[in-house]
C-alpha atoms as a PDB file:
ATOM      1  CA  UNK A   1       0.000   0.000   0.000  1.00  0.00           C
ATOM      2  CA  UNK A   2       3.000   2.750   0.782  1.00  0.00           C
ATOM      3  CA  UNK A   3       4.189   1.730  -2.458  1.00  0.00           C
ATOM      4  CA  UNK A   4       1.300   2.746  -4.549  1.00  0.00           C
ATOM      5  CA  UNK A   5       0.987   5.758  -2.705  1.00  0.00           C
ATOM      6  CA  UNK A   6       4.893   6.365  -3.519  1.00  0.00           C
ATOM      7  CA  UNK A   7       4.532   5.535  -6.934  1.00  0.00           C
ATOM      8  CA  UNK A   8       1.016   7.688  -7.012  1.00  0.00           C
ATOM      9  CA  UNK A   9       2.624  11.027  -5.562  1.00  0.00           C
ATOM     10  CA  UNK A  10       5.827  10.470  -7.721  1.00  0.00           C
ATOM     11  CA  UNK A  11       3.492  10.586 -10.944  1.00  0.00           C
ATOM     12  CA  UNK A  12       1.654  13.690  -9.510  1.00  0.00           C
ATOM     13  CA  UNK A  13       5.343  15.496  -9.142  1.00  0.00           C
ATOM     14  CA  UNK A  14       6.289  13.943 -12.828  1.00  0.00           C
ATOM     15  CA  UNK A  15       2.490  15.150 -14.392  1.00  0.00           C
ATOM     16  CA  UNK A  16       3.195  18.466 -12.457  1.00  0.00           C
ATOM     17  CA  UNK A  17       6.634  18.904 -13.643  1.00  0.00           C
ATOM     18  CA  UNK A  18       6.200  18.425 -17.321  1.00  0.00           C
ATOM     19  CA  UNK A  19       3.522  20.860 -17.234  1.00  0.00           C
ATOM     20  CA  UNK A  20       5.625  23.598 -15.650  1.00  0.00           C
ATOM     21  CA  UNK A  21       8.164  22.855 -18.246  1.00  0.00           C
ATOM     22  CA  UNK A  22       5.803  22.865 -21.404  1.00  0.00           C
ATOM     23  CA  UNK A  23       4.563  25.972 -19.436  1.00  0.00           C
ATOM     24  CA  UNK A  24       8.000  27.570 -19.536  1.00  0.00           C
ATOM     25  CA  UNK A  25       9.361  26.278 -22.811  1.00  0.00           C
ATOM     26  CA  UNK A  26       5.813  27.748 -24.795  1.00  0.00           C
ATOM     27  CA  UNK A  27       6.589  30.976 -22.715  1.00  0.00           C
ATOM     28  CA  UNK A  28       7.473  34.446 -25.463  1.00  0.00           C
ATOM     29  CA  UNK A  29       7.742  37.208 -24.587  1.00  0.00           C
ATOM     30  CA  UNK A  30       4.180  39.538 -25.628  1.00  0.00           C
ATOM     31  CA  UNK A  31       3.085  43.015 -26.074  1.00  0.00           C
ATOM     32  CA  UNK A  32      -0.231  44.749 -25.448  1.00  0.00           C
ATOM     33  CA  UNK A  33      -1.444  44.910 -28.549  1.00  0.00           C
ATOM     34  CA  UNK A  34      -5.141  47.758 -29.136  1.00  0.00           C
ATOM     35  CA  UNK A  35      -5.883  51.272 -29.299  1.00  0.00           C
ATOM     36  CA  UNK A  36      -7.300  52.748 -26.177  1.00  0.00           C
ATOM     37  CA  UNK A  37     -10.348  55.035 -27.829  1.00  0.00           C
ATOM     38  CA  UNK A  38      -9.372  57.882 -25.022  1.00  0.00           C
ATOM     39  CA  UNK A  39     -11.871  59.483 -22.573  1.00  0.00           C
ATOM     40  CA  UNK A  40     -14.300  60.384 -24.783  1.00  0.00           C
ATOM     41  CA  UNK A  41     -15.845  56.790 -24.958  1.00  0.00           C
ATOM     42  CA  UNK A  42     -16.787  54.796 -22.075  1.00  0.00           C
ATOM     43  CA  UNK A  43     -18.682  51.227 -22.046  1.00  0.00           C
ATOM     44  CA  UNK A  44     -21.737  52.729 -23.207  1.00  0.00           C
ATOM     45  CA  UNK A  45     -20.046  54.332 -26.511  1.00  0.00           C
ATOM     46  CA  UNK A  46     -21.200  52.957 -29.608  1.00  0.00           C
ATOM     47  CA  UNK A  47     -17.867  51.829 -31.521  1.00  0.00           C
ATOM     48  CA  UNK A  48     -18.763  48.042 -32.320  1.00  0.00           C
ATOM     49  CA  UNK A  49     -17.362  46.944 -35.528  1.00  0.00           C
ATOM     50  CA  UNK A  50     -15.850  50.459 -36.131  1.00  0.00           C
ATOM     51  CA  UNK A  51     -12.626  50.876 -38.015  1.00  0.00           C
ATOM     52  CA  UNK A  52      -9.823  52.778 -36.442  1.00  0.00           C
ATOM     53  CA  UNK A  53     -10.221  55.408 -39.125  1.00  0.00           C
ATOM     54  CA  UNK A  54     -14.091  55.892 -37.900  1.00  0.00           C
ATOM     55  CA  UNK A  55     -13.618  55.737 -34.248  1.00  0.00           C
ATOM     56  CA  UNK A  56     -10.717  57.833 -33.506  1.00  0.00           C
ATOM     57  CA  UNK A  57     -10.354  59.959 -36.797  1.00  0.00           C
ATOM     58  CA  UNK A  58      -6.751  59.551 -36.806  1.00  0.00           C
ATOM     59  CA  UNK A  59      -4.265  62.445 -38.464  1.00  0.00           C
ATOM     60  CA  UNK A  60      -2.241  60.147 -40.921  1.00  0.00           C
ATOM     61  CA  UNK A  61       0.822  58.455 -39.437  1.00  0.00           C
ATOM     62  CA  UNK A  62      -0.808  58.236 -35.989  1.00  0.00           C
ATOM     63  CA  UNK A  63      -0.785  54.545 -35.373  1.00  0.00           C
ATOM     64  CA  UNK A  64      -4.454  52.609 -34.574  1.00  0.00           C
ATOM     65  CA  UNK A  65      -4.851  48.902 -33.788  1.00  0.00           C
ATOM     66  CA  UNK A  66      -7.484  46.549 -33.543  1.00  0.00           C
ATOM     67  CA  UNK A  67      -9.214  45.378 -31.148  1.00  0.00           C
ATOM     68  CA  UNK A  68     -10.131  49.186 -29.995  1.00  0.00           C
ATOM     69  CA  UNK A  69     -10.650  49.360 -26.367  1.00  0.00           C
ATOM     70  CA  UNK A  70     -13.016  51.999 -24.121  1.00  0.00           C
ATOM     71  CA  UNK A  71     -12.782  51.726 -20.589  1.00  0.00           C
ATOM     72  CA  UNK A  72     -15.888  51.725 -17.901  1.00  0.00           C
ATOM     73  CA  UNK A  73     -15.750  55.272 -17.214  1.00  0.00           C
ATOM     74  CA  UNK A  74     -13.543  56.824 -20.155  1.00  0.00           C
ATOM     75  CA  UNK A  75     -10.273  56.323 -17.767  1.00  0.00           C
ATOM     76  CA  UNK A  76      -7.171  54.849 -19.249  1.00  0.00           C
ATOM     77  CA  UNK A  77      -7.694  50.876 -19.773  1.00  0.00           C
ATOM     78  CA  UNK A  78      -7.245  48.715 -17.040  1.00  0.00           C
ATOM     79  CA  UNK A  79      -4.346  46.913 -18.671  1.00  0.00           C
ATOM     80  CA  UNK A  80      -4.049  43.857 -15.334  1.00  0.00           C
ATOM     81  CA  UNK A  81      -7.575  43.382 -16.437  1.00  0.00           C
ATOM     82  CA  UNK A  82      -7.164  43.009 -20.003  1.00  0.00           C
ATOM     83  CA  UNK A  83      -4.188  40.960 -19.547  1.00  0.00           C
ATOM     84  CA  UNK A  84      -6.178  38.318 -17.306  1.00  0.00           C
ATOM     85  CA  UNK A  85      -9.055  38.386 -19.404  1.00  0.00           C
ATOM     86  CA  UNK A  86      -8.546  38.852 -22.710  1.00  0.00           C
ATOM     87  CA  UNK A  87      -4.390  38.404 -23.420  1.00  0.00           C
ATOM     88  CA  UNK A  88      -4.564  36.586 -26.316  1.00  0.00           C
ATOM     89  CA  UNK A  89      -7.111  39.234 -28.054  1.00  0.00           C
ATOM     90  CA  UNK A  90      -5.224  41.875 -27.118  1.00  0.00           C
ATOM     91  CA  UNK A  91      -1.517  41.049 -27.317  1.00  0.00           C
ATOM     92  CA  UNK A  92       1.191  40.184 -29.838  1.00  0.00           C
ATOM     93  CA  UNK A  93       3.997  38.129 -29.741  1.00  0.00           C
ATOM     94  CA  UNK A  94       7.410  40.064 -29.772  1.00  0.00           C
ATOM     95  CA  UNK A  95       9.469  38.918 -32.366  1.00  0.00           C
ATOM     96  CA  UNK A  96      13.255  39.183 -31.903  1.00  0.00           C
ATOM     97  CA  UNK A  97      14.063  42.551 -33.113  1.00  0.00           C
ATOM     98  CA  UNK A  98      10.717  43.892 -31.971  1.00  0.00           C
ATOM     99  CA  UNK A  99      10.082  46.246 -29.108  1.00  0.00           C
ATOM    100  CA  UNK A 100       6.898  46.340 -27.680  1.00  0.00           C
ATOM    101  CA  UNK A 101       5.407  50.444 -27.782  1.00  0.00           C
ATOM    102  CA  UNK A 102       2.775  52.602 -26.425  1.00  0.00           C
ATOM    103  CA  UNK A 103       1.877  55.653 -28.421  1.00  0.00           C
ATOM    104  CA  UNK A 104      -0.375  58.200 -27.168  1.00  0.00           C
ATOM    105  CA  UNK A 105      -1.807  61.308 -28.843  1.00  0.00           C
ATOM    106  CA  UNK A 106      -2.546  64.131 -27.275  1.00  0.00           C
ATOM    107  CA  UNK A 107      -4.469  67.623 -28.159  1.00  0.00           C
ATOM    108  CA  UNK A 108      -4.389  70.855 -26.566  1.00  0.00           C
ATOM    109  CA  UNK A 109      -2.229  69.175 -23.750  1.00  0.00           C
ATOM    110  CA  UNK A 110      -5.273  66.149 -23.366  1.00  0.00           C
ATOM    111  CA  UNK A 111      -4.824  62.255 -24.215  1.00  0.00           C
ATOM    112  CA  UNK A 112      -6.799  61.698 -27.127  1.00  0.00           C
ATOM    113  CA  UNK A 113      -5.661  58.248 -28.283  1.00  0.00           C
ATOM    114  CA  UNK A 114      -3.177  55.230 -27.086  1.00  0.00           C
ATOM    115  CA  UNK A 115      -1.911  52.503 -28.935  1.00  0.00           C
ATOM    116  CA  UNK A 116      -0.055  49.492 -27.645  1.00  0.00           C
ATOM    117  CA  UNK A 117       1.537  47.107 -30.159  1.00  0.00           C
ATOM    118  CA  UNK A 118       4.859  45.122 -31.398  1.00  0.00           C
ATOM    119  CA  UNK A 119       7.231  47.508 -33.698  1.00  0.00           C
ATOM    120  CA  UNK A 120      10.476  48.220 -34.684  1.00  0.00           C
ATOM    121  CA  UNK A 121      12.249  51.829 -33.804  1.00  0.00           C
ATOM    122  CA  UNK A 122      15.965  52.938 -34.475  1.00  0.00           C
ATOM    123  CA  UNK A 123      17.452  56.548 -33.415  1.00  0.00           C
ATOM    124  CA  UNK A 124      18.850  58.816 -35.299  1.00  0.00           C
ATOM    125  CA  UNK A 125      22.068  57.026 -35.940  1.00  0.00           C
ATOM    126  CA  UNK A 126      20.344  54.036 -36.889  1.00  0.00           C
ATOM    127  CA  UNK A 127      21.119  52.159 -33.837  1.00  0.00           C
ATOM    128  CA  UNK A 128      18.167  49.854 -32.628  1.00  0.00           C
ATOM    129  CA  UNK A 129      15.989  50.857 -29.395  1.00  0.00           C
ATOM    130  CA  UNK A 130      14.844  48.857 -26.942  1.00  0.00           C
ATOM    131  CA  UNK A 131      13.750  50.966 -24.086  1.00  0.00           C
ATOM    132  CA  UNK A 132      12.782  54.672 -22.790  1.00  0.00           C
ATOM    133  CA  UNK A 133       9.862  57.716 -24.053  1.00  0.00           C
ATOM    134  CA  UNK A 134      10.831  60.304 -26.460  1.00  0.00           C
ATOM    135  CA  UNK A 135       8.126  62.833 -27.056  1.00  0.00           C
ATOM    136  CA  UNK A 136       7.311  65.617 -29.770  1.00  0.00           C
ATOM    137  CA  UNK A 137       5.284  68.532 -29.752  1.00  0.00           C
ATOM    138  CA  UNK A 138       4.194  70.355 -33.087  1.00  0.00           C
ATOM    139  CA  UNK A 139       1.564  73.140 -31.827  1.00  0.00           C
ATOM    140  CA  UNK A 140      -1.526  72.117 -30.025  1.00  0.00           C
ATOM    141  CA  UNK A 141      -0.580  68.582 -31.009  1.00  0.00           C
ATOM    142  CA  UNK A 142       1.598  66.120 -29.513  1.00  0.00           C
ATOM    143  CA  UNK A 143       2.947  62.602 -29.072  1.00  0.00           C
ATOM    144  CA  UNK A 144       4.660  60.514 -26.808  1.00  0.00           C
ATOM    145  CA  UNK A 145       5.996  57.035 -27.068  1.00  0.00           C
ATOM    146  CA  UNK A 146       7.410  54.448 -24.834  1.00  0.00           C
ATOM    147  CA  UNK A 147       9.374  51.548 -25.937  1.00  0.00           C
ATOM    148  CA  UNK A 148      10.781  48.258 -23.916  1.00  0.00           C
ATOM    149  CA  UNK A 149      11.108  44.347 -24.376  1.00  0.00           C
ATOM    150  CA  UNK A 150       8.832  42.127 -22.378  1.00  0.00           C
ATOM    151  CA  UNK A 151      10.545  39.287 -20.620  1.00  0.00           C
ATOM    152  CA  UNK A 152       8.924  35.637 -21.718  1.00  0.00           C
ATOM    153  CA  UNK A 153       6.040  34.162 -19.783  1.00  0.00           C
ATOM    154  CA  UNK A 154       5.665  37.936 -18.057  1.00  0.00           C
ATOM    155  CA  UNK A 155       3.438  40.248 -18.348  1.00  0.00           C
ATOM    156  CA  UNK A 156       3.776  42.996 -21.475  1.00  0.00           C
ATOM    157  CA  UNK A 157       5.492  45.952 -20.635  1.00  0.00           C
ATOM    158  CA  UNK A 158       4.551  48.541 -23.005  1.00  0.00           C
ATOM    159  CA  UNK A 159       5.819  51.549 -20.684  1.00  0.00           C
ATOM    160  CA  UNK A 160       9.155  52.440 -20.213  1.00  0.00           C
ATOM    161  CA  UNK A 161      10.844  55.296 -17.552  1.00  0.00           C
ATOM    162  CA  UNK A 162      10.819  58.552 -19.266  1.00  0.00           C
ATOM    163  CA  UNK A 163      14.099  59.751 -20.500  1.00  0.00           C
ATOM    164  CA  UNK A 164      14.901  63.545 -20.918  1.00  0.00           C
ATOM    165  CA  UNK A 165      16.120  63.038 -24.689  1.00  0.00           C
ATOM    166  CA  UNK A 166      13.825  64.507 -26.940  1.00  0.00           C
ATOM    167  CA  UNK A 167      14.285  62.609 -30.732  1.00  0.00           C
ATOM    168  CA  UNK A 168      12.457  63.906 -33.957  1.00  0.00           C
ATOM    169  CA  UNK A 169      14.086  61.463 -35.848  1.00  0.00           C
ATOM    170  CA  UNK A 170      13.131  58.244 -34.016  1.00  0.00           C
ATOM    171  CA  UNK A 171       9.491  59.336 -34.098  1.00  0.00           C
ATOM    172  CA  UNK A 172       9.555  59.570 -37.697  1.00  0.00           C
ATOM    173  CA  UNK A 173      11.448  56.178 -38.328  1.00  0.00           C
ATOM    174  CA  UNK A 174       9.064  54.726 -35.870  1.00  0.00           C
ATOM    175  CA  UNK A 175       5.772  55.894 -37.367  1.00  0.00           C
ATOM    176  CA  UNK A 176       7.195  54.753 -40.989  1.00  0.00           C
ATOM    177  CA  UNK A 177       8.116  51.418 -39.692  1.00  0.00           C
ATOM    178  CA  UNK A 178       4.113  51.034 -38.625  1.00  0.00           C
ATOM    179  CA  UNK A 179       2.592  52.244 -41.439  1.00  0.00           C
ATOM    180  CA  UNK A 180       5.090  50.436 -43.622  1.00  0.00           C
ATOM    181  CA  UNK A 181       4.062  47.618 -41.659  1.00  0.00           C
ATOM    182  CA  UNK A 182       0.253  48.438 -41.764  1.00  0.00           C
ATOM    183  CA  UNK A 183       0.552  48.480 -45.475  1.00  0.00           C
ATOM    184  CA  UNK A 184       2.074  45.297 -45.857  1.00  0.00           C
ATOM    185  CA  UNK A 185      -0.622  43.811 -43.686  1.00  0.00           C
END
């Protein structure tokens, strides 16, 4: 009888560990991956099966993703929530020379827009990035963008810590490397 019990609980341990394995070898590293509408829809907006041009009425080069998000209250997205509930809808898998980005839009000094996805971005001496915010103002209009590299298995990062460099030039190479890519797609 102690036998079976020994060989029972070493097969638990065995089923156990190949699971955590599988669980750790399938593991890549993901990005958030939608456009946050900004606080001018909430839950009760009506935006289903809206395009990115018709919901946010994007300036060209602004990058928009599906799915399009609105939070409960028109506050920034809950992104612990989405990533629970909805991770594979709303994240991409960050490829090797990919860094995962939020953009955000802003007007008159207010958010207007967000968009999380995979990218490529390179500075202005054509070195890859892989991590901080560079931001641009042109008028009443401006952008900001974060880039950094999830870690497998963890959850996407899509911020990164502000840095006091200001680039023109990686915002442009950035937002042609999206549209570039949303034309191929």
């Amino acid at each position: 009888m102690d036998q079976h019990i020994i060989i029972s609980t070493i097969t638990a341990l065995l089923l156990l560990y190949n699971n955590v394995v599988v669980s750790a070898q399938s593991a890549v590293p993901r990005c958030f991956h939608f456009t946050w509408l900004g606080p001018r829809y909430n839950n009760e907006s009506v935006f289903l099966n809206a395009t990115c041009q018709e919901a946010t009425r994007l300036a060209d080069g602004v990058p928009c993703v599906q799915p399009l998000v609105a939070s409960y209250d028109g506050t920034w997205p809950d992104v612990e929530y989405i990533w629970t509930h909805h991770s594979r809808e709303a994240s991409c898998i960050l490829g090797q020379s990919d860094v995962c980005a939020k953009y955000t839009y802003y007007f008159d000094g207010h958010v207007e827009n967000s968009t999380y996805m995979c990218t490529r971005a390179v500075d202005s001496f054509g070195e890859a990035v892989t991590s901080g915010c560079y931001q641009q103002r042109n008028g009443s209009f401006a952008t900001r963008v974060c880039f950094c590299r999830s870690v497998p298995g963890g959850v996407p990062c899509n911020e990164a810590v502000v840095k006091s460099v200001v680039s023109l030039t990686i915002f442009i190479i950035a937002i042609a490397l999206v549209v570039y890519e949303n034309i191929l797609t």
